[in-house]
Protein backbone atom coordinates (compact mmCIF):
# COMPACT_ATOMS: atom_id res chain seq x y z
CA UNK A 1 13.57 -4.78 5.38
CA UNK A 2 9.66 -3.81 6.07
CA UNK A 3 11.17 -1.76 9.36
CA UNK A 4 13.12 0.39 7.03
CA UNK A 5 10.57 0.90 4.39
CA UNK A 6 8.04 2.29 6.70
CA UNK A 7 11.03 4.90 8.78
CA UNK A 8 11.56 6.20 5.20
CA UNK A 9 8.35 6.28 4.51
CA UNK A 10 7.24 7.85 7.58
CA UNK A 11 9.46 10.55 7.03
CA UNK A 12 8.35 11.52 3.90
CA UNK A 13 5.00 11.43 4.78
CA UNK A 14 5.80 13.54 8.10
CA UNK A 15 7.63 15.58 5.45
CA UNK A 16 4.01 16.51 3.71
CA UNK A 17 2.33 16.55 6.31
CA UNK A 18 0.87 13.16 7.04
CA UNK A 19 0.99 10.89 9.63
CA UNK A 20 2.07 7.48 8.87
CA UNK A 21 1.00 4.43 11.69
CA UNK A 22 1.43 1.07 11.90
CA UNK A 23 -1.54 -0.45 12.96
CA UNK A 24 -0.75 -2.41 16.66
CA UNK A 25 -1.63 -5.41 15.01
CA UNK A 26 0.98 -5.54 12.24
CA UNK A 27 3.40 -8.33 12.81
CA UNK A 28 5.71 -9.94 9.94
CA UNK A 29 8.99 -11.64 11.24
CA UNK A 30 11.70 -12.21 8.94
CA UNK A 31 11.44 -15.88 7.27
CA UNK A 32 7.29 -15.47 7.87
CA UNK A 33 7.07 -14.14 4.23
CA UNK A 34 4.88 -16.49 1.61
CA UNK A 35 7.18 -17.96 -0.60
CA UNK A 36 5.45 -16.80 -3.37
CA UNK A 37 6.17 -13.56 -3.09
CA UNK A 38 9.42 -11.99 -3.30
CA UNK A 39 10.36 -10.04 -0.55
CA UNK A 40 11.93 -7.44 -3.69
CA UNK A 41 7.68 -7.41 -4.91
CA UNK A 42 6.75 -6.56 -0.98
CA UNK A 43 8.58 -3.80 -1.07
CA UNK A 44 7.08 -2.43 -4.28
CA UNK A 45 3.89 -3.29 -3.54
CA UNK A 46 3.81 -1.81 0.32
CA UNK A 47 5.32 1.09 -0.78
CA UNK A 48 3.44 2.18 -4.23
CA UNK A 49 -0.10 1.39 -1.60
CA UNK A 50 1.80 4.10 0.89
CA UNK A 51 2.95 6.65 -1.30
CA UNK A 52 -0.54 6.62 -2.93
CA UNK A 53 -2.54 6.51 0.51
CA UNK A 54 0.26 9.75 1.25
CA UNK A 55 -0.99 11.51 -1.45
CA UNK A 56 -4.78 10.93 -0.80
CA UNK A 57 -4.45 11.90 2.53
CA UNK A 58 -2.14 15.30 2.22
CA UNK A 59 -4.52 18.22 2.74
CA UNK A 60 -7.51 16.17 4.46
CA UNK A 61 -8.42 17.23 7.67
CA UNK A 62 -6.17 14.83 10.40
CA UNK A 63 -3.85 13.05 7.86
CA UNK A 64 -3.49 10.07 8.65
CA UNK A 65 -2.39 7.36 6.65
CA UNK A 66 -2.72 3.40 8.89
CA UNK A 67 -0.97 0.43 7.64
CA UNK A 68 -1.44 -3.23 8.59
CA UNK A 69 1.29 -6.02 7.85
CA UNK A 70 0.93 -9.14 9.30
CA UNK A 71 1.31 -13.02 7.93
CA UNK A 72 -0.15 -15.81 9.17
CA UNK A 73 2.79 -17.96 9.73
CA UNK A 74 3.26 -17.50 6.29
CA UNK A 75 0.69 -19.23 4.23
CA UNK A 76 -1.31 -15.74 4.06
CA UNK A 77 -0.33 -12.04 4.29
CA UNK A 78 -2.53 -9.49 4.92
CA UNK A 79 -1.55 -5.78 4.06
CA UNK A 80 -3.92 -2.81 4.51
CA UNK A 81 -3.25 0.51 3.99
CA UNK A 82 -6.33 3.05 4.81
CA UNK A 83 -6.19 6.95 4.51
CA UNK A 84 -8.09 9.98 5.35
CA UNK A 85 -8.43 10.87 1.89
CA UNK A 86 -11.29 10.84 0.10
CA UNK A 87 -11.32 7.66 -1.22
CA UNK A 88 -12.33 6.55 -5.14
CA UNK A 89 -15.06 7.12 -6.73
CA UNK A 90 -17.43 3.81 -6.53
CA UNK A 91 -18.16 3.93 -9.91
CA UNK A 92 -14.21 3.73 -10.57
CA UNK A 93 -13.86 0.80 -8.20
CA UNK A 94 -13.44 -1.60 -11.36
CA UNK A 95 -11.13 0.91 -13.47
CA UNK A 96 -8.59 1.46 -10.67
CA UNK A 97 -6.37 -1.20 -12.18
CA UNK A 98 -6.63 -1.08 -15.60
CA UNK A 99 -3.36 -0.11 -17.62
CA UNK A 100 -3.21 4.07 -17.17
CA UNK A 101 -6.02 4.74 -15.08
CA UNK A 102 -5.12 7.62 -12.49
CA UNK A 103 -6.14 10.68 -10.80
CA UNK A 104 -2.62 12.30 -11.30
CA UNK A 105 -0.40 13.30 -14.42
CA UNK A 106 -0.57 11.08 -17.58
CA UNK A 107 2.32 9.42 -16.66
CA UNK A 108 0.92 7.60 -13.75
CA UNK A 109 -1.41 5.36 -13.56
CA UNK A 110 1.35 1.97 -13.55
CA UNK A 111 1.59 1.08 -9.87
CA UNK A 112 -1.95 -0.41 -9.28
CA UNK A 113 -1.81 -2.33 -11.97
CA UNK A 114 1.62 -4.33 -11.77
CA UNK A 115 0.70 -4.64 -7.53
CA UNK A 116 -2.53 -5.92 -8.66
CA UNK A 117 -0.62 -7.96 -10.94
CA UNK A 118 1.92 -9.07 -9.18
CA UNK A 119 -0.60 -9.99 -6.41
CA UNK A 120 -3.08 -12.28 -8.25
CA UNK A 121 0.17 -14.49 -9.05
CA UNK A 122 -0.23 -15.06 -5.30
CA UNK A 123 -3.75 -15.28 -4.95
CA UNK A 124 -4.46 -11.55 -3.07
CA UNK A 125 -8.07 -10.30 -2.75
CA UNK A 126 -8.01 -6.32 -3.58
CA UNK A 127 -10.86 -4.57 -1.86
């Protein structure tokens, strides 16, 4: 399911521009997933990281956009998605997941906020 969210993905990034890598150390077998998270939420989550990381990156000098996937038999799974964009503001660091915030149209500003959500139900650390 994750193999097929990051072709399309890495199309559509491709398709602006960007290129999309899985980091060599990404590893997430099938049945490896933490049960408390349903593999429906991955999905969501993963991709709403990407297609903002896409969007940061379009236009920066290289674009690149990196993601890391891995679980730890699991108990634990680590995603990380890093860009070449210019990152947010430090002083917005707390703001980023409060209901609305965004850098784009008013009718963004949802996806952080029901990841972030979604994530604490599964005890994530956001950095």
């Amino acid at each position: 399911m994750l193999a097929a969210l990051l072709l399309g993905k890495a199309a559509q990034a491709n398709e602006r521009g960007v290129a999309l890598l899985l980091d060599e150390d990404s590893r997430i077998d099938d049945g490896l997933l933490p049960g408390t998270l349903p593999a429906r939420d991955l999905v969501t989550i993963l991709g709403n990281l990407i297609d903002n990381a896409v969007d940061a990156a379009q236009g920066s000098d290289g674009a690149r956009v990196t993601v890391t996937a891995r679980t730890d038999q699991g108990r634990e799974l680590l995603l990380r998605v890093e860009d070449t964009g210019p990152g947010v503001d430090p002083a917005a660091a707390d703001a980023v997941f409060a209901r609305g915030w965004s850098t784009k149209t008013a009718a963004a500003g949802w996806g952080w906020r029901w990841c972030a959500r979604r994530c604490t139900g599964a005890a994530a650390r956001w950095r």
